[in-house]
C-alpha atoms as a PDB file:
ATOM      1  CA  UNK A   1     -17.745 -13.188 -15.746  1.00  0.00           C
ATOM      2  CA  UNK A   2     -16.388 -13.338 -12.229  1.00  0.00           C
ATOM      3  CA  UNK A   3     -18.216 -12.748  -8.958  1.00  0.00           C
ATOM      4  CA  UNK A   4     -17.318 -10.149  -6.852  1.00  0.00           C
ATOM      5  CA  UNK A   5     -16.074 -12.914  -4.803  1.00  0.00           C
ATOM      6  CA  UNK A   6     -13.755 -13.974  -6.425  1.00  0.00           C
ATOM      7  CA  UNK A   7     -12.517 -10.137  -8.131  1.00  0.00           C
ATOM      8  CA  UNK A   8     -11.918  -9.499  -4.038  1.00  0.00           C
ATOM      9  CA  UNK A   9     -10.118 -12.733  -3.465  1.00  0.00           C
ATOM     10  CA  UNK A  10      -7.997 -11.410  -6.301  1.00  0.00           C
ATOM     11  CA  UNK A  11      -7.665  -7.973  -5.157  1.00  0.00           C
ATOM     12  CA  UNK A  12      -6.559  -9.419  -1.528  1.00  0.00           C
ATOM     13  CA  UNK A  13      -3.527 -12.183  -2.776  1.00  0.00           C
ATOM     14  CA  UNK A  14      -2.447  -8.988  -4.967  1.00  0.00           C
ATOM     15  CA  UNK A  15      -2.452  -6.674  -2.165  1.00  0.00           C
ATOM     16  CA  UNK A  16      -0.406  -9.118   0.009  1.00  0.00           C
ATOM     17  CA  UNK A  17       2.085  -9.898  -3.139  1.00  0.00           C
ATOM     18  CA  UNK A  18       3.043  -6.064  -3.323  1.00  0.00           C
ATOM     19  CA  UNK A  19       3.667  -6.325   0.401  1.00  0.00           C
ATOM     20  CA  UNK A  20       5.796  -8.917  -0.121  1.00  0.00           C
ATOM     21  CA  UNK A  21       7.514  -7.323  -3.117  1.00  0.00           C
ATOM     22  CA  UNK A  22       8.052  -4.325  -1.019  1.00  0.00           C
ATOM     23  CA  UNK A  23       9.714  -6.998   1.575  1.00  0.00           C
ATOM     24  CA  UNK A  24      11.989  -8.513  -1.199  1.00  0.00           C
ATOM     25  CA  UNK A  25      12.994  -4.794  -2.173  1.00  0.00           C
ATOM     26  CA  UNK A  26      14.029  -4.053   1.556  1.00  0.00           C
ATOM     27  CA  UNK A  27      15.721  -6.875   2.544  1.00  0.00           C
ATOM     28  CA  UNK A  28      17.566  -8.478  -0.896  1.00  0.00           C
ATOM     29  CA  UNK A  29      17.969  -5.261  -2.342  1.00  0.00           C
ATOM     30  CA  UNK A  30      18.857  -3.059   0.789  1.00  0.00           C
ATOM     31  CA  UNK A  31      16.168  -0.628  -0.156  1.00  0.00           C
ATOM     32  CA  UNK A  32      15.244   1.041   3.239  1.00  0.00           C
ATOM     33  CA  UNK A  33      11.624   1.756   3.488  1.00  0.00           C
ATOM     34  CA  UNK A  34      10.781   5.283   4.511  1.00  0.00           C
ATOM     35  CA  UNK A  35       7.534   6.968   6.319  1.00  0.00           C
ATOM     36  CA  UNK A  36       5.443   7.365   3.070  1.00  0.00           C
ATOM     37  CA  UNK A  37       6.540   3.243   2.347  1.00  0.00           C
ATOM     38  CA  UNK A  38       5.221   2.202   5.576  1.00  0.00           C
ATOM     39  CA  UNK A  39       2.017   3.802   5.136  1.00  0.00           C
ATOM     40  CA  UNK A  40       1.641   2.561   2.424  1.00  0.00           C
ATOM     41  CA  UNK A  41       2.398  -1.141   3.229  1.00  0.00           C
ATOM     42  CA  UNK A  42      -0.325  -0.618   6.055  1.00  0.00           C
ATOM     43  CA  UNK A  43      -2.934   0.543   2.985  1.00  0.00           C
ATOM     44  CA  UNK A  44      -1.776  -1.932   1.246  1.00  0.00           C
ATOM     45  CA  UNK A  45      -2.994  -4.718   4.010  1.00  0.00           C
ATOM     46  CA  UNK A  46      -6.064  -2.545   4.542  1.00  0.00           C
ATOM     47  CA  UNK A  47      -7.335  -3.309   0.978  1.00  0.00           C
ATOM     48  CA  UNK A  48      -5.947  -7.024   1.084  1.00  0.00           C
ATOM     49  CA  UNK A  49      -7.690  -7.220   4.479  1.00  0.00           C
ATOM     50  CA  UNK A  50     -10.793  -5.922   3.651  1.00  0.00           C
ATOM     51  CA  UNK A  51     -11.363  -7.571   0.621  1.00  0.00           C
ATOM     52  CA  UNK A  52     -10.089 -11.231   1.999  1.00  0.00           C
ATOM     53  CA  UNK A  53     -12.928 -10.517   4.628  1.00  0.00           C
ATOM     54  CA  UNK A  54     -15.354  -9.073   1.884  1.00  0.00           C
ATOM     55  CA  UNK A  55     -15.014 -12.289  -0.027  1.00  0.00           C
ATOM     56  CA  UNK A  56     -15.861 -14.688   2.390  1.00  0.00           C
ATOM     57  CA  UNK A  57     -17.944 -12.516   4.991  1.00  0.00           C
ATOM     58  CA  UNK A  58     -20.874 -12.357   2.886  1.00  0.00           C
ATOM     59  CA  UNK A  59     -20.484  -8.347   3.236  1.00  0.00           C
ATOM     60  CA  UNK A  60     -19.329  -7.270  -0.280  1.00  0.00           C
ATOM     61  CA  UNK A  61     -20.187  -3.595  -0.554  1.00  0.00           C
ATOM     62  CA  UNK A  62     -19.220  -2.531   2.879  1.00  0.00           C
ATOM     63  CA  UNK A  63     -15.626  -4.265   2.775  1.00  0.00           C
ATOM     64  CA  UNK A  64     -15.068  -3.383  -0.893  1.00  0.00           C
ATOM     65  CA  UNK A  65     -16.397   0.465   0.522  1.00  0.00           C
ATOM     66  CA  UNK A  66     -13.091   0.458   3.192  1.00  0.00           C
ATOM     67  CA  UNK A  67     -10.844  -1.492   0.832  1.00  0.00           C
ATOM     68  CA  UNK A  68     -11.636   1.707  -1.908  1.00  0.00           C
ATOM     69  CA  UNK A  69     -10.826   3.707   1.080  1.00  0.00           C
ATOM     70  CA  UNK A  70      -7.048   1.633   1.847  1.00  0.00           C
ATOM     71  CA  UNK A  71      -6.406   2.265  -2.009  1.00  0.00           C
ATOM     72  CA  UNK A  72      -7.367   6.050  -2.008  1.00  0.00           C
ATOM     73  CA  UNK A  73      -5.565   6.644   0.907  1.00  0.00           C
ATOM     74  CA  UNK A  74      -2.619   4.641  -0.540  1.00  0.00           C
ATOM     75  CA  UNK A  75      -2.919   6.655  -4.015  1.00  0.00           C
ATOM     76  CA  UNK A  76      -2.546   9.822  -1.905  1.00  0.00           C
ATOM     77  CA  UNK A  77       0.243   8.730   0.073  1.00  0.00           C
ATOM     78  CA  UNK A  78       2.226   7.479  -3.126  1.00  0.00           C
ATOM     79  CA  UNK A  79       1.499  10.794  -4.541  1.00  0.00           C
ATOM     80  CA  UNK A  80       2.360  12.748  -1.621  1.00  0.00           C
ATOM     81  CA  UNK A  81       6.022  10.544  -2.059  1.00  0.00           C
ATOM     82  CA  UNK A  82       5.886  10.966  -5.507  1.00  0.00           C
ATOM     83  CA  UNK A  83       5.682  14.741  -4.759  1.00  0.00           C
ATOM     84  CA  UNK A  84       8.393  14.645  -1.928  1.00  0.00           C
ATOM     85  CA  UNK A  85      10.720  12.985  -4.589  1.00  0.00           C
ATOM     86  CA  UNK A  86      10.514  15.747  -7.281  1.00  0.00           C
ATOM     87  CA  UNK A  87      10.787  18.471  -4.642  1.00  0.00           C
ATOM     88  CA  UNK A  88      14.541  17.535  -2.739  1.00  0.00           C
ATOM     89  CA  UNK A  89      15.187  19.563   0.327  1.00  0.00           C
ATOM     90  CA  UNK A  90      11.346  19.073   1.038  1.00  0.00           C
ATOM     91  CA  UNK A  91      12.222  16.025   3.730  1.00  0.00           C
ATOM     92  CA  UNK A  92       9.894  13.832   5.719  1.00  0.00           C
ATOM     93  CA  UNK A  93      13.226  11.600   6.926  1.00  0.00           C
ATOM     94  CA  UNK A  94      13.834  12.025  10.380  1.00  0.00           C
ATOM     95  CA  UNK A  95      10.995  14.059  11.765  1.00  0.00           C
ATOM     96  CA  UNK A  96       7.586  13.690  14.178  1.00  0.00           C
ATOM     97  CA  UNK A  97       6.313  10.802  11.556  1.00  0.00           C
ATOM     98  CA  UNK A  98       8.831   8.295  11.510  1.00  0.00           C
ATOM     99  CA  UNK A  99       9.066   8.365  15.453  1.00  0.00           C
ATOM    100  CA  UNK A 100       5.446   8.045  15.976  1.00  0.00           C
ATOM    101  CA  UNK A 101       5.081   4.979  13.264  1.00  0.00           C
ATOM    102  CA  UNK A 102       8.205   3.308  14.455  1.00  0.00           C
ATOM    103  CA  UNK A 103       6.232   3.093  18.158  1.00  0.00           C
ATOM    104  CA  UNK A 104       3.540   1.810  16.578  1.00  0.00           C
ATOM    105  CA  UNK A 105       2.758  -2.024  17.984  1.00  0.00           C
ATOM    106  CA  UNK A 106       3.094  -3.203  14.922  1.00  0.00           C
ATOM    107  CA  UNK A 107       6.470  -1.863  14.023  1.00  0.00           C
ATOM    108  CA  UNK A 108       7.974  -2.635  17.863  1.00  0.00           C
ATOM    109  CA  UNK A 109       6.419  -5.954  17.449  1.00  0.00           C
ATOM    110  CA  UNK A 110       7.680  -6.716  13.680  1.00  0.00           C
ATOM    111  CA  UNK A 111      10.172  -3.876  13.011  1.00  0.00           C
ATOM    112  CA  UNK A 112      11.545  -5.873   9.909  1.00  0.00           C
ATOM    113  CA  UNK A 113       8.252  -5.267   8.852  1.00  0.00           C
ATOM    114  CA  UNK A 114       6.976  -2.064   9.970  1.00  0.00           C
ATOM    115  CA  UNK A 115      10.176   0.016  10.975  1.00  0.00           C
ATOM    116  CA  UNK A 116      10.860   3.153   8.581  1.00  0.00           C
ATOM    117  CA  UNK A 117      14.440   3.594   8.480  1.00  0.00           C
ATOM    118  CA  UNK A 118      14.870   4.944   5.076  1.00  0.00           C
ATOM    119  CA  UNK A 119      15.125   9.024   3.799  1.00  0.00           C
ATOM    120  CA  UNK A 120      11.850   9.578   1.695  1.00  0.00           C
ATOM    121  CA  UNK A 121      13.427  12.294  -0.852  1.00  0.00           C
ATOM    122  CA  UNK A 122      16.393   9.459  -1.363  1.00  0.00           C
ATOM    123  CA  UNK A 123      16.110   8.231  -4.793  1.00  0.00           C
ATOM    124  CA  UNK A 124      16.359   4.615  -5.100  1.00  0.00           C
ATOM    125  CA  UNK A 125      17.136   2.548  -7.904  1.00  0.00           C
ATOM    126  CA  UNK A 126      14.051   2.211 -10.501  1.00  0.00           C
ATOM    127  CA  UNK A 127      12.387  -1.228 -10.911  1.00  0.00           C
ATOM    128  CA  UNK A 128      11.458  -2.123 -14.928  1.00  0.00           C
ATOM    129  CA  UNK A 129      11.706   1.487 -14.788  1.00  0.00           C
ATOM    130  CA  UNK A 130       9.397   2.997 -12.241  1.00  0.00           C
ATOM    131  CA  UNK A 131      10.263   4.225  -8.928  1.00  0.00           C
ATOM    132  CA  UNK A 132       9.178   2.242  -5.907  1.00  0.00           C
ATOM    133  CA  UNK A 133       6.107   5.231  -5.675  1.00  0.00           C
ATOM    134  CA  UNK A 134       5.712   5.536  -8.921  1.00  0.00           C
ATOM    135  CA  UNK A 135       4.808   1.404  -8.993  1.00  0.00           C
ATOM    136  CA  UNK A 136       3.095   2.229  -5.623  1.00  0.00           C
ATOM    137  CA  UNK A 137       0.662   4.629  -7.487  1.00  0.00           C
ATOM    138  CA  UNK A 138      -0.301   2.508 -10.442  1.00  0.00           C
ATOM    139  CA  UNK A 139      -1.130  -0.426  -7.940  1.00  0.00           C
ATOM    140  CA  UNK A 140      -3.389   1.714  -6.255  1.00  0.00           C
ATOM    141  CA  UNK A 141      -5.002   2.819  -9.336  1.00  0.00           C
ATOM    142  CA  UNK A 142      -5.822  -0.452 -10.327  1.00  0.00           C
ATOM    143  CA  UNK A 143      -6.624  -1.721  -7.081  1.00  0.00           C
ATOM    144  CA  UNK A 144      -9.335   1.314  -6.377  1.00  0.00           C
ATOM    145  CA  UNK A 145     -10.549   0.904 -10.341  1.00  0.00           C
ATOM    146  CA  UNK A 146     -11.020  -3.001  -9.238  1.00  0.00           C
ATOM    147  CA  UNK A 147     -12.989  -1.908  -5.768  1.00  0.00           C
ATOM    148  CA  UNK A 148     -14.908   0.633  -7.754  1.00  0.00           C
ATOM    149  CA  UNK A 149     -16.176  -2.103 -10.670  1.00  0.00           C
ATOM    150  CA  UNK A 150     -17.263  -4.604  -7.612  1.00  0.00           C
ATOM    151  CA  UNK A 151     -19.328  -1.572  -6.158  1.00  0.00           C
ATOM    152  CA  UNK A 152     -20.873  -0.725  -8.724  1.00  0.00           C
ATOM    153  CA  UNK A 153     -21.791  -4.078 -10.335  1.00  0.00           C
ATOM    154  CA  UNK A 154     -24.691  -6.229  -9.053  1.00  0.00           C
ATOM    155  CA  UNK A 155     -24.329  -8.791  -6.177  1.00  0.00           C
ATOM    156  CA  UNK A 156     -23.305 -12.357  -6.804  1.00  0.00           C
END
């Protein structure tokens, strides 16, 4: 059986994968990434961030705690999109959100990265036959089911 160790070193190269996924999507297959998709790149680094440092910090529970946290808030932001997607006319596009995350440091300093530029109600083309969200929130399932099993097992 693995240690939690090495379930959060997992957890962390997947996190950073999906990131760079969501990169591949944006800039090979001109799919702009919206408010909602920027949020939930930054979960995404939360729980690959957290659990990197949970796996060799010697703090499991307390890292895996916020990395739980990064996927939660990362389910409900997919399913906030999700919910934005079935519901046109209900926009998030150009409004208070994407100014305030586009000043963000992070997006002035890496705005390839971090800059929303996309519509969130646009409907972009499905991958294996998911949405973008729709992959999102099955990541983040999995991710927080992960967190959850190395909280509640013993340490290792």
């Amino acid at each position: 059986m693995p240690t939690s160790r090495t379930i959060l070193l997992v957890t962390a190269i997947v996190s950073f994968a999906l990131v760079g996924a969501a990169l591949y999507l944006q800039h090979a297959k001109d799919m702009l990434p919206c408010p909602l998709c920027i949020i939930q790149r930054y979960l995404f680094l939360g729980v690959g961030i957290f659990s990197l440092i949970g796996a060799f910090a010697g703090k499991v529970r307390v890292l895996a705690g916020l990395a739980l946290l990064s996927a939660l808030g990362g389910l409900g932001t997919a399913g906030k999109h999700l919910y934005v997607i079935a519901h046109p006319g209900f926009s998030c596009g150009i409004d208070p959100m994407t100014t305030v995350l586009n000043k963000i440091p992070t997006a002035t300093l890496l705005p390839s990265v971090f800059q929303a530029d996309g519509l969130c109600e646009a409907v972009q083309d499905t991958v294996l036959g998911l949405s973008v969200p729709q992959w999102s929130a099955l990541w983040f399932v999995l991710l927080a089911l992960v967190l959850v099993s190395v909280l509640l097992r013993r340490a290792r």
